[in-house]
C-alpha atoms as a PDB file:
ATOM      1  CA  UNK A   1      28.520  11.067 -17.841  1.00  0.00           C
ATOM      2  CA  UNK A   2      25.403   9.741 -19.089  1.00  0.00           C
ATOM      3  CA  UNK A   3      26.075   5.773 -18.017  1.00  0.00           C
ATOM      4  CA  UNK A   4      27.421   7.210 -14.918  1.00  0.00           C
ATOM      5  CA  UNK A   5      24.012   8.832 -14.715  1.00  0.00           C
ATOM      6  CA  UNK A   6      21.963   5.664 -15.203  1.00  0.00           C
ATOM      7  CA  UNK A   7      23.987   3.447 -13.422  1.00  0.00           C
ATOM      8  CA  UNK A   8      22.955   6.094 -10.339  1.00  0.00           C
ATOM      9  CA  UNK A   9      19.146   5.233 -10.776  1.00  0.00           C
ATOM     10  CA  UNK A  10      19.827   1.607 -10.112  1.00  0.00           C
ATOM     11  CA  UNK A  11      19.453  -0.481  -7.085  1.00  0.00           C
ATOM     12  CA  UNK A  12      21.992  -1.474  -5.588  1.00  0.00           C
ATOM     13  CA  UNK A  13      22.679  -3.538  -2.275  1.00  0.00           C
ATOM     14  CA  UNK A  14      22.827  -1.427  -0.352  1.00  0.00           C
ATOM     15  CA  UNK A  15      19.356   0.410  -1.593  1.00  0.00           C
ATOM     16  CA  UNK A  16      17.664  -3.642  -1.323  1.00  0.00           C
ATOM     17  CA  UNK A  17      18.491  -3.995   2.051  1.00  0.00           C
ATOM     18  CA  UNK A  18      17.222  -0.395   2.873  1.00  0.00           C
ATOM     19  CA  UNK A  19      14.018  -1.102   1.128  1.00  0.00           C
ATOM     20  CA  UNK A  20      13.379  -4.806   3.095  1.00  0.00           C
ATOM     21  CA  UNK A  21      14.321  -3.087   6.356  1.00  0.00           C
ATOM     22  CA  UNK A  22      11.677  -0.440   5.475  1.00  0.00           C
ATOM     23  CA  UNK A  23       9.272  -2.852   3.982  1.00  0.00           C
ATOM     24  CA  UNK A  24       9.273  -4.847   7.084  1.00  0.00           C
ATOM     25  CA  UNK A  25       8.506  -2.327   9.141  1.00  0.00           C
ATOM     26  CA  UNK A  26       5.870  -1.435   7.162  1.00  0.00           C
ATOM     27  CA  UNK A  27       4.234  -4.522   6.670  1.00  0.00           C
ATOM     28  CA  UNK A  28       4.492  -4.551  10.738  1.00  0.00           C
ATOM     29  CA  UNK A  29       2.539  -1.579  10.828  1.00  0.00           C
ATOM     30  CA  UNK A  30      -0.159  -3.087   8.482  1.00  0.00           C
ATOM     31  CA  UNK A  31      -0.723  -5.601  10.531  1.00  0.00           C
ATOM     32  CA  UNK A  32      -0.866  -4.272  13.792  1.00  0.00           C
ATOM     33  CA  UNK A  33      -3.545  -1.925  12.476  1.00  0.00           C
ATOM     34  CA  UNK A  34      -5.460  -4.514  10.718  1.00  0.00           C
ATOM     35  CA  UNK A  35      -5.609  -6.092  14.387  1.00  0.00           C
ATOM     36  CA  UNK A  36      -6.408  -3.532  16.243  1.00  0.00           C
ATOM     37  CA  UNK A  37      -9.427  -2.301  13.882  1.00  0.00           C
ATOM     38  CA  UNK A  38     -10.686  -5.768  13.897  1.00  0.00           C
ATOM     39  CA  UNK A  39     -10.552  -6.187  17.276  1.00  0.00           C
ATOM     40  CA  UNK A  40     -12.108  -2.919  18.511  1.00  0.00           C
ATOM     41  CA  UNK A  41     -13.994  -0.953  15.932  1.00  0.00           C
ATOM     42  CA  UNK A  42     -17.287  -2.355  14.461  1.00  0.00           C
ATOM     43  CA  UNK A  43     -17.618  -4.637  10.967  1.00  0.00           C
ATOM     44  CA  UNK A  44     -18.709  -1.405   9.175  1.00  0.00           C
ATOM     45  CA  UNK A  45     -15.617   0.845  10.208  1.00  0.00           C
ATOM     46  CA  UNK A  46     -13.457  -2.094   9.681  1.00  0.00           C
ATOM     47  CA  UNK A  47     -13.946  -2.874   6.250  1.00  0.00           C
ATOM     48  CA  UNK A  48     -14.489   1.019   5.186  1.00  0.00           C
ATOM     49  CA  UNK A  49     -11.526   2.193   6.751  1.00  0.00           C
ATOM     50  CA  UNK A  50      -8.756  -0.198   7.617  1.00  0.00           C
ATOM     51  CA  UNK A  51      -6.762   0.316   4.133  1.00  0.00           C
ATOM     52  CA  UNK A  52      -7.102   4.298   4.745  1.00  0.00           C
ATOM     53  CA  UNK A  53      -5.392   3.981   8.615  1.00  0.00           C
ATOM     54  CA  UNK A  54      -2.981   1.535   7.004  1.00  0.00           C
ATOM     55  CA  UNK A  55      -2.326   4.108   4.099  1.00  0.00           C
ATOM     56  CA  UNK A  56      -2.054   7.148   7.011  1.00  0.00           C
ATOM     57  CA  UNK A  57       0.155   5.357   9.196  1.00  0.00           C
ATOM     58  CA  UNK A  58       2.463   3.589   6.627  1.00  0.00           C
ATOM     59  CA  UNK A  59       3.150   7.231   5.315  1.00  0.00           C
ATOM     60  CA  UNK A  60       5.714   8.104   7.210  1.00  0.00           C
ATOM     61  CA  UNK A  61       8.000   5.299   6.841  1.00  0.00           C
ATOM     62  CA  UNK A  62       7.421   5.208   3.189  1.00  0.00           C
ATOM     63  CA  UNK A  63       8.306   8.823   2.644  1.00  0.00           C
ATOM     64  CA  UNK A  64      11.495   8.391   4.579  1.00  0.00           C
ATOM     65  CA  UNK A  65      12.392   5.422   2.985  1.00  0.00           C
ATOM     66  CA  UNK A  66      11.239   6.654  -1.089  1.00  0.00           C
ATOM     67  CA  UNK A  67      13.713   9.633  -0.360  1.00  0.00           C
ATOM     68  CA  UNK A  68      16.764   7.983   0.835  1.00  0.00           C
ATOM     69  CA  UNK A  69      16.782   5.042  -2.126  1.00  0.00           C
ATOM     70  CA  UNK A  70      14.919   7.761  -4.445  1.00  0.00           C
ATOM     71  CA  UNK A  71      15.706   5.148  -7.234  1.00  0.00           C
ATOM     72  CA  UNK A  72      13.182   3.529  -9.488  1.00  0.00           C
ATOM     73  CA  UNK A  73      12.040   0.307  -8.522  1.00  0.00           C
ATOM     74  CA  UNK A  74      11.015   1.393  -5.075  1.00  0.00           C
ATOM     75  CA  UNK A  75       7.394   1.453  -6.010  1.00  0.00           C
ATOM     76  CA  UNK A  76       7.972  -2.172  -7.402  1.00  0.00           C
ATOM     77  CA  UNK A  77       9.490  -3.886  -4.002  1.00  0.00           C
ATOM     78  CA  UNK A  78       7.114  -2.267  -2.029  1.00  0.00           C
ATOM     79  CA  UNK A  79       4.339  -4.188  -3.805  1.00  0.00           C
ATOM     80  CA  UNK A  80       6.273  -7.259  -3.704  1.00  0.00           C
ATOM     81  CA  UNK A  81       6.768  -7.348   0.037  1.00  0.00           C
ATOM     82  CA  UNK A  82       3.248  -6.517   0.390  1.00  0.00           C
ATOM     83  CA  UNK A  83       2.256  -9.222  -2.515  1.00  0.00           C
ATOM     84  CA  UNK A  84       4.618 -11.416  -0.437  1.00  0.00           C
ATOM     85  CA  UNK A  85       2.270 -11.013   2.833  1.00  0.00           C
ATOM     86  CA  UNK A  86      -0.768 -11.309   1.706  1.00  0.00           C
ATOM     87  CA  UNK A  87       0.150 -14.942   0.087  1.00  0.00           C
ATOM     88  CA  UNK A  88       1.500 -15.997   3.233  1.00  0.00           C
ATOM     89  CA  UNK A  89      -1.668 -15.277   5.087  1.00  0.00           C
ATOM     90  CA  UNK A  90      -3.675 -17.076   2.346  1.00  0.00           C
ATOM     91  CA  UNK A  91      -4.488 -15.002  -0.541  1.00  0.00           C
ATOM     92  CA  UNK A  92      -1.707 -15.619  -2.907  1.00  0.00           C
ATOM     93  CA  UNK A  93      -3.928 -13.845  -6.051  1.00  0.00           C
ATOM     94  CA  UNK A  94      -3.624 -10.555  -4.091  1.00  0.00           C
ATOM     95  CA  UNK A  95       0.401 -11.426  -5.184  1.00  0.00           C
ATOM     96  CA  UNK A  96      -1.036 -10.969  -9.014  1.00  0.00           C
ATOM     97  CA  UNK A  97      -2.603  -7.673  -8.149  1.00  0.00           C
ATOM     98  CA  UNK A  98      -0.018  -6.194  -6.020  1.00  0.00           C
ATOM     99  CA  UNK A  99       2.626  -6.593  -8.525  1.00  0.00           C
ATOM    100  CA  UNK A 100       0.359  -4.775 -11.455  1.00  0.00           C
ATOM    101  CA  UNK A 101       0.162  -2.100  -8.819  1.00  0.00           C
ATOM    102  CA  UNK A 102       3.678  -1.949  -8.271  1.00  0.00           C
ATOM    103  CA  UNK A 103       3.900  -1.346 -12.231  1.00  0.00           C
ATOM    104  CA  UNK A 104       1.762   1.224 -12.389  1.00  0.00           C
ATOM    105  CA  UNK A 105       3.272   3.359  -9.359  1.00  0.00           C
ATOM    106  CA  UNK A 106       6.589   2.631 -11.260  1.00  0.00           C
ATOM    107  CA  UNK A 107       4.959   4.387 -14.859  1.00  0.00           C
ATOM    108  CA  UNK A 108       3.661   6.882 -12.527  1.00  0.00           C
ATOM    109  CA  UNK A 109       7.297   7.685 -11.136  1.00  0.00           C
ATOM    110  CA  UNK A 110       9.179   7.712 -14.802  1.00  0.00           C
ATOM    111  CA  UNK A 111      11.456  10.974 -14.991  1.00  0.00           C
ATOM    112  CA  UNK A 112      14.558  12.073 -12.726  1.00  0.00           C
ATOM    113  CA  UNK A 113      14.313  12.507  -8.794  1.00  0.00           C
ATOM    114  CA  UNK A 114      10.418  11.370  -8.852  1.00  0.00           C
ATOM    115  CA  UNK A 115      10.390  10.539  -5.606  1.00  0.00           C
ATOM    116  CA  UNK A 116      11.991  13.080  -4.124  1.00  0.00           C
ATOM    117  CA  UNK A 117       9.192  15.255  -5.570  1.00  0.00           C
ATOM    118  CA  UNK A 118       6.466  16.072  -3.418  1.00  0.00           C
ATOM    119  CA  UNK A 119       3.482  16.244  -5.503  1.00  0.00           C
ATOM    120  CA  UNK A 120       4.420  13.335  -8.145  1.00  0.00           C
ATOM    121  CA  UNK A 121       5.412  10.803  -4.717  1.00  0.00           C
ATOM    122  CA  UNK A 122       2.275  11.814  -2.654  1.00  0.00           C
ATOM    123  CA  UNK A 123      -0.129  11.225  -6.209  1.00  0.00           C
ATOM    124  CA  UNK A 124       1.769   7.718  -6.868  1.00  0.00           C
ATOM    125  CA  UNK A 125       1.116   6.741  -3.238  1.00  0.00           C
ATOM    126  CA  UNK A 126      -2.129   8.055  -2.984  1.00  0.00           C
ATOM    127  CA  UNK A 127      -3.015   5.319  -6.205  1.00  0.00           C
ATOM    128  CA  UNK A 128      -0.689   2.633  -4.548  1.00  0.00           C
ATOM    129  CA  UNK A 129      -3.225   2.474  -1.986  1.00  0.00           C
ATOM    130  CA  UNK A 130      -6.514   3.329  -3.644  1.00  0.00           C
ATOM    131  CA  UNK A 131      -5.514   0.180  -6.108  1.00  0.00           C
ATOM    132  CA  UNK A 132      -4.961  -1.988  -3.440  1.00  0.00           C
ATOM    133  CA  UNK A 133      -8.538  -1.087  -1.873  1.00  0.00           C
ATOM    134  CA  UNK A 134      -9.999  -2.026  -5.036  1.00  0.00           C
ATOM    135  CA  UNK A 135      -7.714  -4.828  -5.636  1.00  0.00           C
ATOM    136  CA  UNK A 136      -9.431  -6.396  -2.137  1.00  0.00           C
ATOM    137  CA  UNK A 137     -12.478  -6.357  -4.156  1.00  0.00           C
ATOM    138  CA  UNK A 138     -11.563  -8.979  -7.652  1.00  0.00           C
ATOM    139  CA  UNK A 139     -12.510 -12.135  -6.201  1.00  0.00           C
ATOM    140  CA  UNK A 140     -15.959 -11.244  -4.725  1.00  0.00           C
ATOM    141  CA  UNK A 141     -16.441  -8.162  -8.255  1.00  0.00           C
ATOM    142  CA  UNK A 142     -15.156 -11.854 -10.508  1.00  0.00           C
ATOM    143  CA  UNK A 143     -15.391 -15.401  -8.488  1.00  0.00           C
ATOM    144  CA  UNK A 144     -17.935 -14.647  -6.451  1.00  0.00           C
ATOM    145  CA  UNK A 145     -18.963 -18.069  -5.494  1.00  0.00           C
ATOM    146  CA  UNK A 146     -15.871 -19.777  -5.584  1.00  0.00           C
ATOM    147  CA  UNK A 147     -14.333 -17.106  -3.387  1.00  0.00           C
ATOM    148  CA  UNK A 148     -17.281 -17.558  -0.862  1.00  0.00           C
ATOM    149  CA  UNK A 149     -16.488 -21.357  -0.623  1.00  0.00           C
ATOM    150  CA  UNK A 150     -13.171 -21.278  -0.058  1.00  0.00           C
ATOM    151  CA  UNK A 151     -13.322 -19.075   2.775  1.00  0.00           C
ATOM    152  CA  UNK A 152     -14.814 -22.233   4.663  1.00  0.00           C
ATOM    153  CA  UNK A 153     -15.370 -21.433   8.205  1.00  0.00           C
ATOM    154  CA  UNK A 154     -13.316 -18.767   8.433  1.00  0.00           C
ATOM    155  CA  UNK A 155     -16.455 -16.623   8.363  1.00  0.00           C
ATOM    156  CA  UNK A 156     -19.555 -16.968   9.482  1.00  0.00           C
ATOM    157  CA  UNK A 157     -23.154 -17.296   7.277  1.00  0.00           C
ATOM    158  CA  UNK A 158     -23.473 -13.257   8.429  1.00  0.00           C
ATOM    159  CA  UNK A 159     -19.687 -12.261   8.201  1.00  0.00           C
ATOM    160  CA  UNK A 160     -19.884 -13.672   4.312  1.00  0.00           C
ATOM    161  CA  UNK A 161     -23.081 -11.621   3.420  1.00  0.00           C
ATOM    162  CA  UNK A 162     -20.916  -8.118   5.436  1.00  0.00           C
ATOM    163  CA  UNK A 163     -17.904  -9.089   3.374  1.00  0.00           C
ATOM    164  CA  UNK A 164     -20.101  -9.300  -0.081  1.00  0.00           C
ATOM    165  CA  UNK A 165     -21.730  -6.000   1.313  1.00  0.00           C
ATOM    166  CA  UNK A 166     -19.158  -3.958   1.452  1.00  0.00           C
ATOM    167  CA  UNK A 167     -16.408  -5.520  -0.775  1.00  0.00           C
ATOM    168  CA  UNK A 168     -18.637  -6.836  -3.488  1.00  0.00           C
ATOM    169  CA  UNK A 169     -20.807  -4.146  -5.012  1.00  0.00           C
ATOM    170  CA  UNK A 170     -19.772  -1.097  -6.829  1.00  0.00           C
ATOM    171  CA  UNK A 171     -21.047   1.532  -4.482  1.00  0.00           C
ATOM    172  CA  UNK A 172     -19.539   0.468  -1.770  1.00  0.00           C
ATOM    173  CA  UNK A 173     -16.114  -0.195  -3.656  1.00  0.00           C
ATOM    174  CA  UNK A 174     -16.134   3.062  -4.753  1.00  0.00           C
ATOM    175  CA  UNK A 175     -16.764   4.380  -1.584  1.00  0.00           C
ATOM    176  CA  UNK A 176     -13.836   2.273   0.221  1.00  0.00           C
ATOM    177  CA  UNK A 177     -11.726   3.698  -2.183  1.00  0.00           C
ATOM    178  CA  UNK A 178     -12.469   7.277  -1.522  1.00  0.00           C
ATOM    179  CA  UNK A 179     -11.792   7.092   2.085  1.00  0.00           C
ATOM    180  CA  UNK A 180      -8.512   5.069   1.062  1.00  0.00           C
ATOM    181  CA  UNK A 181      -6.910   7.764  -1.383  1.00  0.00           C
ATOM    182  CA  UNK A 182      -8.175  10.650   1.184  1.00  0.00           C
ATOM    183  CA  UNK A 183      -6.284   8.824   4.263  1.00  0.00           C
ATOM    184  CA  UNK A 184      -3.452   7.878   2.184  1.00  0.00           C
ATOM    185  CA  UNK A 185      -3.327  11.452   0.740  1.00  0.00           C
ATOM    186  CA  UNK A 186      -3.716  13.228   4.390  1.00  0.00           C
ATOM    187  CA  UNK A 187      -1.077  10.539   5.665  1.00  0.00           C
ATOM    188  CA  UNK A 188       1.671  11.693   3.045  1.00  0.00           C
ATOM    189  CA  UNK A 189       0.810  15.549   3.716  1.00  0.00           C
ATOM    190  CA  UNK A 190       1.084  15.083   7.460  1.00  0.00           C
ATOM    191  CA  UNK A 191       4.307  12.197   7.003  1.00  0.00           C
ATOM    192  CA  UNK A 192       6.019  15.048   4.478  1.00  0.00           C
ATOM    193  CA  UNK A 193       5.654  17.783   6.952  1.00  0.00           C
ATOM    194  CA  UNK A 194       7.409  15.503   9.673  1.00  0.00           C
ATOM    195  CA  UNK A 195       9.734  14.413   7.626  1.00  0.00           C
ATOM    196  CA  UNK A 196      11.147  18.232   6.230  1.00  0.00           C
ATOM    197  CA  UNK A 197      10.917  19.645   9.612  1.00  0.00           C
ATOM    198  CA  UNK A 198      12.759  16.597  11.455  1.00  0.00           C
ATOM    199  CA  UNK A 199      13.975  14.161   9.067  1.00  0.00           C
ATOM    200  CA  UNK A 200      15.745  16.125   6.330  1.00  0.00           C
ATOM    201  CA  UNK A 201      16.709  18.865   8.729  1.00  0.00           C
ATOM    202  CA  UNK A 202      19.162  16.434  10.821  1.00  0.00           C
ATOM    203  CA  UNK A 203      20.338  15.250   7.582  1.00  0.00           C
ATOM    204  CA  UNK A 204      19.235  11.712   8.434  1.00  0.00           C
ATOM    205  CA  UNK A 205      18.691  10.922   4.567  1.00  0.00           C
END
């Protein structure tokens, strides 16, 4: 009974190709929100709340898709797909980072049916995306100048010195991730209300 137990809590195929179709859709969502903030909300809102509306948005998908796998490693993927982006738009070190993050959601998640707890799901995803607001923040916190450089002309003299405003001093960091882990927090609330009153009451998981 026990094996049969464990053998539950892996992946399997079928649980992969649940997570990439999820993760996809996800990542889609990222990055139509990263567009649309860029494009029509000012430098200031941009880079104080873009990973909170990402966090808010994603929320839904990721609660529907944490509770029908509900197997450890979902955590893990997540961050890869996302580690998986980011290096294909450039910034493979956010790879590094994302994957650390995916460990420590995972740690966070140890015990049976973590993720189809409320509390324990909406805390680990609340840190998944407060970690990757901070995580945004290594190369300007660490490399400073080197970061700057390679950037080239991809930014401007001014964009560089809003980018090292807001993503390379402490206060502002902290402040980032505040509005991150609130948004992400508020997303899951709202996404697990949805998802009890629609979702799981048509049995769709």
């Amino acid at each position: 009974m026990k094996i049969q137990n464990e053998e539950s809590k892996k992946l399997r195929l079928k649980d992969i190709v649940t997570l990439s179709i999820f993760n996809v859709a996800i990542l889609i969502v990222m990055v139509i929100v990263k567009i649309v903030i860029t494009i029509t909300a000012t430098p200031a809102f941009n880079y104080l709340f873009y990973v909170g509306v990402m966090a808010f948005f994603c929320a839904p998908l990721y609660i529907v898709m944490s509770n029908k796998t509900a197997k450890r490693g979902t955590f893990f993927i997540t961050a890869l797909f996302c580690g998986i982006m980011m290096t294909a738009f450039g910034s493979a070190w956010f790879l590094l980072v994302m994957l650390v993050i995916g460990v420590i959601c995972e740690i966070i998640m140890l015990g049976n049916d973590s993720y189809t707890q409320f509390l324990k799901n909406g805390i680990a995803y609340t840190v998944y995306w407060t970690l990757y607001a901070a995580g945004s923040s290594i190369p300007l916190l660490f490399f400073k100048e080197r970061y700057l450089n390679s950037l080239g002309d991809s930014y401007t003299e001014e964009g560089k010195k809003i980018l090292v405003r807001y993503y390379g001093s402490v206060d502002m960091l902290m402040l980032i991730c505040g509005i991150s882990a609130v948004c992400a927090a508020v997303g899951f609330f709202i996404g697990m209300k949805f998802f009890k009153k629609h979702i799981k009451k048509a049995n769709l998981v």
